[in-house]
N, C-alpha and C. Protein backbone atom coordinates (compact mmCIF):
# COMPACT_ATOMS: atom_id res chain seq x y z
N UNK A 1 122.43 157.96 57.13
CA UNK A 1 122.74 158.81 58.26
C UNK A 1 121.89 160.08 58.22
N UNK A 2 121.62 160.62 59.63
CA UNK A 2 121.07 161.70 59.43
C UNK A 2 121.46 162.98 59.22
N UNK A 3 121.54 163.92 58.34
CA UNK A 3 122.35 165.05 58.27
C UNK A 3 122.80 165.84 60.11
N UNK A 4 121.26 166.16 60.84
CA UNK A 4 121.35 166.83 61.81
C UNK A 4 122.51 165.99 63.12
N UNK A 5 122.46 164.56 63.36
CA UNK A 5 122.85 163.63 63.87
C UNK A 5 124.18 163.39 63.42
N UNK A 6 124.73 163.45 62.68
CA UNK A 6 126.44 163.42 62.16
C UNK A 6 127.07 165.37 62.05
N UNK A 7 125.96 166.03 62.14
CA UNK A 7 126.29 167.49 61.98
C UNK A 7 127.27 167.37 63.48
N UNK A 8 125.92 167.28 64.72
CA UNK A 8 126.13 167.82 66.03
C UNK A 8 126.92 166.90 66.51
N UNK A 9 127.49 165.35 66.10
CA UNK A 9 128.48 164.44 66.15
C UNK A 9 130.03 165.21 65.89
N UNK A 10 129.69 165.63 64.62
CA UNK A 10 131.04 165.86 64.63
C UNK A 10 131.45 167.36 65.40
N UNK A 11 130.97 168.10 65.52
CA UNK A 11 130.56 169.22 66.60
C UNK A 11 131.00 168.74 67.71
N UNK A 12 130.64 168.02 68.03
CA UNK A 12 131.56 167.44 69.71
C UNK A 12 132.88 166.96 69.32
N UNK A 13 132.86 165.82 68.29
CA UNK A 13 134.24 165.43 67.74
C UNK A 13 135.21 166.36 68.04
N UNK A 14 134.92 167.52 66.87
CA UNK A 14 135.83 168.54 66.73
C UNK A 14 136.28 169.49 68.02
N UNK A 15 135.40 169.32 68.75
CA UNK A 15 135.50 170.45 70.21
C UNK A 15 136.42 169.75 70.88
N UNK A 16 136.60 168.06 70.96
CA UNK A 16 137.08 167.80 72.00
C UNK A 16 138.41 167.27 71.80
N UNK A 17 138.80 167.72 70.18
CA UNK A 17 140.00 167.65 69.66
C UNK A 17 140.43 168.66 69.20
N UNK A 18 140.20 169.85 69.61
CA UNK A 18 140.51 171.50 69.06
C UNK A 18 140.41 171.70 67.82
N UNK A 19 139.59 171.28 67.00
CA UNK A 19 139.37 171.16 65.68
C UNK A 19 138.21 171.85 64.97
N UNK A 20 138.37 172.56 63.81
CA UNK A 20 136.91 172.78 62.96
C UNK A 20 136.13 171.84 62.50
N UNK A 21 135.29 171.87 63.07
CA UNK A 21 134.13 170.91 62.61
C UNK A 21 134.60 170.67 60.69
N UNK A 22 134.76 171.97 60.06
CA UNK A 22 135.26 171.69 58.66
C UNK A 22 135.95 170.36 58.18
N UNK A 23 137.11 169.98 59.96
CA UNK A 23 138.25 169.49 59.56
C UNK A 23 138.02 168.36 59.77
N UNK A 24 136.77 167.53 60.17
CA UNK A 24 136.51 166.11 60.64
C UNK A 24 135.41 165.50 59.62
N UNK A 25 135.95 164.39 58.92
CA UNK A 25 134.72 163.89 58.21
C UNK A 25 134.55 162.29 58.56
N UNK A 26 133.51 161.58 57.81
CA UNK A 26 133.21 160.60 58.33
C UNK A 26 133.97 159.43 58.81
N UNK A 27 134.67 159.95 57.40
CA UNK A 27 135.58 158.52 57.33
C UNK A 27 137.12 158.41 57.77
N UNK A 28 137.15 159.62 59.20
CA UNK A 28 138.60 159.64 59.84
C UNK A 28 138.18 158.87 61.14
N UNK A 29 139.73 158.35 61.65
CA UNK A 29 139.07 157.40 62.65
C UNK A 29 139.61 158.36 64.09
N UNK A 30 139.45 158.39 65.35
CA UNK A 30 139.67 159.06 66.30
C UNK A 30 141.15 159.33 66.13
N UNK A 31 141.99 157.99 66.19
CA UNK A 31 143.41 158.33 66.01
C UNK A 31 143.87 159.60 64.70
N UNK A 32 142.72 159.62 63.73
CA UNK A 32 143.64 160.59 62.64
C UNK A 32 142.96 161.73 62.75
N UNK A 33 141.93 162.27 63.99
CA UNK A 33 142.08 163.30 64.11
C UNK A 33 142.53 163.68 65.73
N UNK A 34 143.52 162.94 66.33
CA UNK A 34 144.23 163.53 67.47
C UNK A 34 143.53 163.44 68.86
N UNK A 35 142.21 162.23 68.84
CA UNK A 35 141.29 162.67 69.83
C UNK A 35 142.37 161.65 70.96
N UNK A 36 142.81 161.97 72.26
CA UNK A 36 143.37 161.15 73.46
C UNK A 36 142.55 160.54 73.91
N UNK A 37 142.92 159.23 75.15
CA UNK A 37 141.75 158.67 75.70
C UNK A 37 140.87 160.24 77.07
N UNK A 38 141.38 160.89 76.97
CA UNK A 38 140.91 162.15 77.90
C UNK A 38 139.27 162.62 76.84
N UNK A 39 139.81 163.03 75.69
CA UNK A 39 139.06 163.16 75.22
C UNK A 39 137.70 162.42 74.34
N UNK A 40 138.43 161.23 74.65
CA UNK A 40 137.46 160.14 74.11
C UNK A 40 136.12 160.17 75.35
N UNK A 41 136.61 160.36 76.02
CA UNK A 41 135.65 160.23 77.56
C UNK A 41 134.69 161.33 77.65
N UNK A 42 135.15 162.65 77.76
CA UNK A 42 134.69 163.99 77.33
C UNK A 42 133.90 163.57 76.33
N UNK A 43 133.80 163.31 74.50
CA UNK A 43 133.58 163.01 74.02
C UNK A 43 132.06 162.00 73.87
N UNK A 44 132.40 160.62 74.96
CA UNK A 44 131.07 159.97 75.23
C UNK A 44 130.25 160.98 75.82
N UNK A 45 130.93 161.54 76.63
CA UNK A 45 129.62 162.30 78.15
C UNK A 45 128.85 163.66 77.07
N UNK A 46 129.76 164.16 75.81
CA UNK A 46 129.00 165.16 75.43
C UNK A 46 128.06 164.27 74.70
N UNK A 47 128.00 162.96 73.86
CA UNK A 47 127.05 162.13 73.27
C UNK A 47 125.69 162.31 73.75
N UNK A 48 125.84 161.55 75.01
CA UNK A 48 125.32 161.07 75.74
C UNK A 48 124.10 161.91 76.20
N UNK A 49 124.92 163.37 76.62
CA UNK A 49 124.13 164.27 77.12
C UNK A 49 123.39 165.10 75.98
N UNK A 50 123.75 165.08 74.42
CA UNK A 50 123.28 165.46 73.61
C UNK A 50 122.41 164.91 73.13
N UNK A 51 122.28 163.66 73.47
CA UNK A 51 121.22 163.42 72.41
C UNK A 51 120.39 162.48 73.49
N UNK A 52 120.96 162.35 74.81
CA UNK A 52 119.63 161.79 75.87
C UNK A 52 119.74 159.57 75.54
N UNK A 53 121.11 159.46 75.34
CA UNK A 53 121.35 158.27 75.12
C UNK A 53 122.30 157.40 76.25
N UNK A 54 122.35 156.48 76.43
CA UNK A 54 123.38 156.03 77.16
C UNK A 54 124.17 155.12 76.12
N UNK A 55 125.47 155.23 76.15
CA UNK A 55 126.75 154.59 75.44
C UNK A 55 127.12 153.45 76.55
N UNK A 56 127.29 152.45 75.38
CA UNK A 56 127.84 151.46 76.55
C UNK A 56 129.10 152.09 77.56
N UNK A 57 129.11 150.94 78.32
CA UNK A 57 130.49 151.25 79.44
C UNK A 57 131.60 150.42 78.46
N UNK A 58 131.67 149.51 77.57
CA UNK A 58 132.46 148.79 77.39
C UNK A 58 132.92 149.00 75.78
N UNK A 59 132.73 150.75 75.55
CA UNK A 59 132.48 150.98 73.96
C UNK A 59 133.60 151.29 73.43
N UNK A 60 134.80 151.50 74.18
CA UNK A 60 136.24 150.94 73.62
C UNK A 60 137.10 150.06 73.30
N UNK A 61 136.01 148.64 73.38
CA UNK A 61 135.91 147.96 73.26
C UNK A 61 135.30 147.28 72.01
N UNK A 62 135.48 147.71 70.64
CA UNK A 62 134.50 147.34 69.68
C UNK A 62 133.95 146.04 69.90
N UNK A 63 134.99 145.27 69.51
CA UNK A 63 134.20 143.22 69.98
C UNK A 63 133.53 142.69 70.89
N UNK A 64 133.15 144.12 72.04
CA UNK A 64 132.88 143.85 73.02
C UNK A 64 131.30 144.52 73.18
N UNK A 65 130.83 145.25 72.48
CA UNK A 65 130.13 146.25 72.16
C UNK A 65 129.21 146.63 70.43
N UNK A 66 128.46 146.89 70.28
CA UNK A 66 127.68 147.16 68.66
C UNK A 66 128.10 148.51 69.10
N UNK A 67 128.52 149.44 69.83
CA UNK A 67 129.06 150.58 69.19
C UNK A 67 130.35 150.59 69.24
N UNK A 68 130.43 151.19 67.84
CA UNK A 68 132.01 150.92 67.08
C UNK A 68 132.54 152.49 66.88
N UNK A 69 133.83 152.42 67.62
CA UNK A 69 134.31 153.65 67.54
C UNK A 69 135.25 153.66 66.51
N UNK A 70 135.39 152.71 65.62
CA UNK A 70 136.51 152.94 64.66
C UNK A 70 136.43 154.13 63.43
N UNK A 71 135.59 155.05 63.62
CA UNK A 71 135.54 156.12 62.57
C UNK A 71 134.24 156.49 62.83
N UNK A 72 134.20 158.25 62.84
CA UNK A 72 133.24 159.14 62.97
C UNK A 72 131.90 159.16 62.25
N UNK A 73 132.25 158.12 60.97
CA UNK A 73 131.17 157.52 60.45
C UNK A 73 130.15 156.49 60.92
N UNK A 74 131.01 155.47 61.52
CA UNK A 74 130.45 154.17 62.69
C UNK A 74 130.08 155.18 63.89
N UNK A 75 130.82 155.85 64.62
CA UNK A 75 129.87 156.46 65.55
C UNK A 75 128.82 157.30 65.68
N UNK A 76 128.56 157.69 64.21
CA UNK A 76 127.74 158.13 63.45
C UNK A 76 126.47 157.05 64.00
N UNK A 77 126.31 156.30 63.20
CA UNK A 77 125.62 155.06 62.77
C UNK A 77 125.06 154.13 64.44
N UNK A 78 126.05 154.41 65.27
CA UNK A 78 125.94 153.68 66.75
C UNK A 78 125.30 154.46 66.82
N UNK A 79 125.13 155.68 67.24
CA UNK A 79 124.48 157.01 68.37
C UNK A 79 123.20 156.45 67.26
N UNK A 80 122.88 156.78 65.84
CA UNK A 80 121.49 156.62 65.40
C UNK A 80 121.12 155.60 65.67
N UNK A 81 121.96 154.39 66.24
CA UNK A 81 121.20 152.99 66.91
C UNK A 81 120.36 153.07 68.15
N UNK A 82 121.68 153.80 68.87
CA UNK A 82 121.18 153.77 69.92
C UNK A 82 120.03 154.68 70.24
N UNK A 83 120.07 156.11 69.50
CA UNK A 83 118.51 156.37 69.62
C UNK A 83 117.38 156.18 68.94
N UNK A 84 117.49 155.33 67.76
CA UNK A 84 116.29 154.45 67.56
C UNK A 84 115.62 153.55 68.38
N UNK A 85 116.61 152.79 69.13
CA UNK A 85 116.45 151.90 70.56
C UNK A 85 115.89 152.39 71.58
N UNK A 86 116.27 153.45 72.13
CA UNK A 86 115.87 154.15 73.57
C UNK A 86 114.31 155.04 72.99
N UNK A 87 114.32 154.91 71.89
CA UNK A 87 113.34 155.87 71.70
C UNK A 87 113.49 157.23 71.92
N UNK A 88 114.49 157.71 71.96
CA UNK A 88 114.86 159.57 72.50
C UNK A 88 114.66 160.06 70.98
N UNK A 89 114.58 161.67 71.11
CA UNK A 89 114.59 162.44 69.83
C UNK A 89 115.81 162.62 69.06
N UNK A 90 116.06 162.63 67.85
CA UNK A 90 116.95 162.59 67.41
C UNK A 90 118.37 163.38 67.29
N UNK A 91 117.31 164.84 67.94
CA UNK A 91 118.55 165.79 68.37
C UNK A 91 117.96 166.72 69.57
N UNK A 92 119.15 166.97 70.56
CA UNK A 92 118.28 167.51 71.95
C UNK A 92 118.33 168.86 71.37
């Protein structure tokens, strides 16, 4: 993983669950840090717009989808997929 890329990850994480970035690490999954489906949504669109990627439509969906939202670590790991793929920079 990339330090800068899981930094500004969990930076949104934490914003869109009223949280210190301190308080979110890799290996919590959305449910254990309080994120709603409100904020799961919020959440994609700050991705998305941060780092110049598009997230699937169907990414709450793990089986349905290679990005896996089951822990801040896997969405870690998706977002660096997906911008290895699109070719975008690694941090806007």
């Amino acid at each position: 993983m990339r330090p800068e890329v899981q930094d500004q990850i969990i930076e949104i994480i934490a914003r869109e669950a009223v949280l210190e970035p301190a308080q979110v690490r890799p290996d919590m999954t959305l449910e254990d840090i309080g994120l709603d489906s409100l904020g799961l949504v919020e959440m994609i669109f700050s991705i998305e717009e941060t780092f110049g990627i598009s997230v699937p439509f169907n990414a709450n969906e793990p089986g349905e989808t290679r990005f896996d939202l089951s822990s801040v670590g896997s969405i870690v790991a998706a977002v660096e997929e997906l911008i290895s793929e699109q070719g975008t920079p690694a941090v806007a």
